[in-house]
C-alpha atoms as a PDB file:
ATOM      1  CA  UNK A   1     -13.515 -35.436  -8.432  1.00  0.00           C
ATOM      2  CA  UNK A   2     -14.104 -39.119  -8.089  1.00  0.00           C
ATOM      3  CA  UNK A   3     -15.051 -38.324  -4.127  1.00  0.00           C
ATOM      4  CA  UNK A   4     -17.741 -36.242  -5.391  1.00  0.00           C
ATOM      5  CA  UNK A   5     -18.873 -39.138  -7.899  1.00  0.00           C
ATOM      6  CA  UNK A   6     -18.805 -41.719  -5.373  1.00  0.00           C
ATOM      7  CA  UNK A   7     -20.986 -39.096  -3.352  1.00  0.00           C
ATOM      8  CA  UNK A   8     -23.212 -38.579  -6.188  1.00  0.00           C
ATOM      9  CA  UNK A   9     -23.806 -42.519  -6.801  1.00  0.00           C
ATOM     10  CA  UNK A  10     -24.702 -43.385  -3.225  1.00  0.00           C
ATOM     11  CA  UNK A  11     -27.538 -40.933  -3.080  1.00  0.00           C
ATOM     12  CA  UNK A  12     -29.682 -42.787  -3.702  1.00  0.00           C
ATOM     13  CA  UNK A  13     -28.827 -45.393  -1.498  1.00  0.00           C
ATOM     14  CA  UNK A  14     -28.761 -43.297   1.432  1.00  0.00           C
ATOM     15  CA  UNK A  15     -32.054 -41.890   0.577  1.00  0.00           C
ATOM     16  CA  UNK A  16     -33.671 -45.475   1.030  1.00  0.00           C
ATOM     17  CA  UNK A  17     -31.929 -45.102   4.636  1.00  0.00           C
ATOM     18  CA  UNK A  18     -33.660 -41.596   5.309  1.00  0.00           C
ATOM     19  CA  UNK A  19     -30.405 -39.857   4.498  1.00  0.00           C
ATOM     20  CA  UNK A  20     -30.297 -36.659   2.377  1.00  0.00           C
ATOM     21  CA  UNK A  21     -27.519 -35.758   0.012  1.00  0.00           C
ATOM     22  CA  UNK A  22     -27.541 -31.721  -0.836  1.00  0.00           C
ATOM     23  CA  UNK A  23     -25.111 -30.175  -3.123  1.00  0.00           C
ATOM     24  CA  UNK A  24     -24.551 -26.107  -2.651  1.00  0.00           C
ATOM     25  CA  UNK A  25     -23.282 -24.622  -5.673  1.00  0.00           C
ATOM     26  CA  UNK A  26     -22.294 -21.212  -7.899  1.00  0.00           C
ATOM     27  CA  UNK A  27     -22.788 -20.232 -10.962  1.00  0.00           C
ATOM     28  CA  UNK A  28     -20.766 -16.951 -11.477  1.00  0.00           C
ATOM     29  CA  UNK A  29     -21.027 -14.371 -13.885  1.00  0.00           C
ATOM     30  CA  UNK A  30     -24.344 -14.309 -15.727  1.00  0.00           C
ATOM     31  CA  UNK A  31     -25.306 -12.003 -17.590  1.00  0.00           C
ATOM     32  CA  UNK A  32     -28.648 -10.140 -16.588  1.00  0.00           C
ATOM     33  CA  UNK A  33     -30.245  -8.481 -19.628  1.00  0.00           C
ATOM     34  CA  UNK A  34     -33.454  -7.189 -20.711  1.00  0.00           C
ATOM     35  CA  UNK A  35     -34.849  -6.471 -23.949  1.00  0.00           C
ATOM     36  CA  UNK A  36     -35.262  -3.564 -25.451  1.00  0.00           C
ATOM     37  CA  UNK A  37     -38.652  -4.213 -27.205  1.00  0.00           C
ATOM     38  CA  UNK A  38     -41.092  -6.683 -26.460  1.00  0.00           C
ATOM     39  CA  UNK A  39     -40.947 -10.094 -28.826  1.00  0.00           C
ATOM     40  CA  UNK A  40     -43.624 -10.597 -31.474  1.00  0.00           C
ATOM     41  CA  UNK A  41     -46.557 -13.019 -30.755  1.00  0.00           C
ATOM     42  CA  UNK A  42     -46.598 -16.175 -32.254  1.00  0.00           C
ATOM     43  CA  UNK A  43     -48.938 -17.010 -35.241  1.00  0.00           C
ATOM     44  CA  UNK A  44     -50.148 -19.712 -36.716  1.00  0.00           C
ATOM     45  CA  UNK A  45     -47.003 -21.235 -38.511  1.00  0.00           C
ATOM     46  CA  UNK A  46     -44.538 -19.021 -37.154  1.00  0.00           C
ATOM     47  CA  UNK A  47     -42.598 -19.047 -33.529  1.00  0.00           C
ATOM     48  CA  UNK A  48     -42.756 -16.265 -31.544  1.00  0.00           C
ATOM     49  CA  UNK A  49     -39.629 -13.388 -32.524  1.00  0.00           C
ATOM     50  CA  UNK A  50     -37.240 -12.398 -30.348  1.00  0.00           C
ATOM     51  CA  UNK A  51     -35.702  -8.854 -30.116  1.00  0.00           C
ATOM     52  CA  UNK A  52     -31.755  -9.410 -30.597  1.00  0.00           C
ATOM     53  CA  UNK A  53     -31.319  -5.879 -29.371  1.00  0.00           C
ATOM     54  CA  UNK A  54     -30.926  -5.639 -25.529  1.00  0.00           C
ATOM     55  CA  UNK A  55     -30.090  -3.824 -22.230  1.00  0.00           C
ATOM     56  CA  UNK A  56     -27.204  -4.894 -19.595  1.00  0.00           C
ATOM     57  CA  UNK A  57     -27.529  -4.881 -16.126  1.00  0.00           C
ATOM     58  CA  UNK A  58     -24.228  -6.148 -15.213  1.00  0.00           C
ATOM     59  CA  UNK A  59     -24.214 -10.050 -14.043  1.00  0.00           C
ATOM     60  CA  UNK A  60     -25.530 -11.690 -11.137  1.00  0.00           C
ATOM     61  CA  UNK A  61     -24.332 -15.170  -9.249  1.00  0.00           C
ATOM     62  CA  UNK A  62     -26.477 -18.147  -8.502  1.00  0.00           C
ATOM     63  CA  UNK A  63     -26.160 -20.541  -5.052  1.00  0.00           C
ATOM     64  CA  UNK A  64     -28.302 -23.276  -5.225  1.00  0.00           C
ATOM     65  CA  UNK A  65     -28.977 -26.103  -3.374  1.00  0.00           C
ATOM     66  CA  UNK A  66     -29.906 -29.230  -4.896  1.00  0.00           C
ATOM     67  CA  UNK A  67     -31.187 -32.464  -3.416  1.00  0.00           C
ATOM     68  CA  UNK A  68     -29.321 -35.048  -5.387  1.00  0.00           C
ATOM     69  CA  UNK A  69     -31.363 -38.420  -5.074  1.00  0.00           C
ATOM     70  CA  UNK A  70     -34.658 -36.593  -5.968  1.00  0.00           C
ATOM     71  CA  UNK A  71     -32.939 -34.397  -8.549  1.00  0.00           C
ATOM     72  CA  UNK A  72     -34.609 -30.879  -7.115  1.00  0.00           C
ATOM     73  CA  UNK A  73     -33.485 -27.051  -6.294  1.00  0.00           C
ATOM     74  CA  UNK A  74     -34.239 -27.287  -2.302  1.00  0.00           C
ATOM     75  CA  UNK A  75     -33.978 -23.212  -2.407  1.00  0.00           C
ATOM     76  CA  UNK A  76     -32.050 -20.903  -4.374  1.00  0.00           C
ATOM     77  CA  UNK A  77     -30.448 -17.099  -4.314  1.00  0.00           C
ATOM     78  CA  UNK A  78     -29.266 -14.670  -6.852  1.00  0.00           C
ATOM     79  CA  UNK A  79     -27.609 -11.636  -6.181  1.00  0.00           C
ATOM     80  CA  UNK A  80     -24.656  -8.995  -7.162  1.00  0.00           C
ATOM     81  CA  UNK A  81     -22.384 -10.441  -4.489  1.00  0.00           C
ATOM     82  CA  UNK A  82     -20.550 -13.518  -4.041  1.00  0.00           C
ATOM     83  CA  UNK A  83     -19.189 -13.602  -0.661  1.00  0.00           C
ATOM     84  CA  UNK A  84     -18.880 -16.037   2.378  1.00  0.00           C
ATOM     85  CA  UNK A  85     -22.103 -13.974   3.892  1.00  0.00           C
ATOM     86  CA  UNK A  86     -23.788 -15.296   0.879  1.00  0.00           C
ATOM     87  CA  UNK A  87     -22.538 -18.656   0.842  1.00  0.00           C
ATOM     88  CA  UNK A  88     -23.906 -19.361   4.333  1.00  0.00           C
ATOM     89  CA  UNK A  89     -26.894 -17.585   4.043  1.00  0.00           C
ATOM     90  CA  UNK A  90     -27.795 -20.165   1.709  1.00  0.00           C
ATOM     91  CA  UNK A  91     -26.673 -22.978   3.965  1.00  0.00           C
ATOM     92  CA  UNK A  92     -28.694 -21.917   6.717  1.00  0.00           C
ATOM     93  CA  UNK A  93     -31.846 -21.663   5.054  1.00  0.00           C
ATOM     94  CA  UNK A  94     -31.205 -25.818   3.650  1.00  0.00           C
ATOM     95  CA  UNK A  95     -30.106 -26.681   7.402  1.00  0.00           C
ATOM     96  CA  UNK A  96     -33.904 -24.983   8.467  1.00  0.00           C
ATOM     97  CA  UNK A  97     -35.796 -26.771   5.759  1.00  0.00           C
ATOM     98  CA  UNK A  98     -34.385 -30.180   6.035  1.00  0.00           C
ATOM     99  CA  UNK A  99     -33.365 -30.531   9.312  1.00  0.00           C
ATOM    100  CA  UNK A 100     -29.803 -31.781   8.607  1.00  0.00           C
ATOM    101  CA  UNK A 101     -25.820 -31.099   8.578  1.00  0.00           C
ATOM    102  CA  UNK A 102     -23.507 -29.463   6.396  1.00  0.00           C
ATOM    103  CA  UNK A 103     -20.731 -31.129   5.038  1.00  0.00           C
ATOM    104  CA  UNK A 104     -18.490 -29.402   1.897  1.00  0.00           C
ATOM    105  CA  UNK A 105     -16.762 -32.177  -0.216  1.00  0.00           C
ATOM    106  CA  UNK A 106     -14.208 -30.017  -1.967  1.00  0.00           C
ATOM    107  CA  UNK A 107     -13.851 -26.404  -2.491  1.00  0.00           C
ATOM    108  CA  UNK A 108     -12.786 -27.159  -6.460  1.00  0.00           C
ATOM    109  CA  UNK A 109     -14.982 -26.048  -8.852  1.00  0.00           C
ATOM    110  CA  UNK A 110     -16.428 -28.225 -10.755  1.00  0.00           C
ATOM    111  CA  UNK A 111     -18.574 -27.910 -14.101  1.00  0.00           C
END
């Protein structure tokens, strides 16, 4: 964990040198719902209400990459699978974009 830190921290300094740190990561497992009946509007005084009652569609998984000295999503996917295909897919498209190579710090996941 502290490589990935140490990582993290000179980001910044490597942008300044035309370098680009990008972090691909998942997020696993979440939920994709839809309501069953459309909110209320807000009025004057009152927030907008939210129907508690919904629909599940099973869960999807997010792979995003992130440029870490600017702080942005370069591009992003979400789909049912989470496979290797999916993984590199990703990849690919950030190599394309920014012209640059892949390196993976640690296969650990980290929150």
């Amino acid at each position: 964990m502290s490589d990935i830190c140490q990582v993290y921290e000179s980001a910044i300094l490597g942008e300044e040198k035309g370098e680009k740190t990008i972090c691909l990561d998942e997020m696993t497992g979440i939920q994709s719902l839809e309501r069953k009946a459309p909110g209320r509007p807000m009025s004057q005084g009152k927030i907008q209400g939210r129907e508690f009652e919904y629909i599940r569609h099973g869960t999807q998984t997010l792979i995003a990459s992130f440029d870490v000295a600017k702080g942005q999503v370069i591009c992003s996917t979400v789909g049912n699978t989470r496979t290797e295909a999916d993984y590199l897919g990703l990849a690919e498209k950030v190599k394309k974009r920014k012209k640059c190579g892949l390196g993976k710090y640690g296969l650990k996941k980290h929150r």
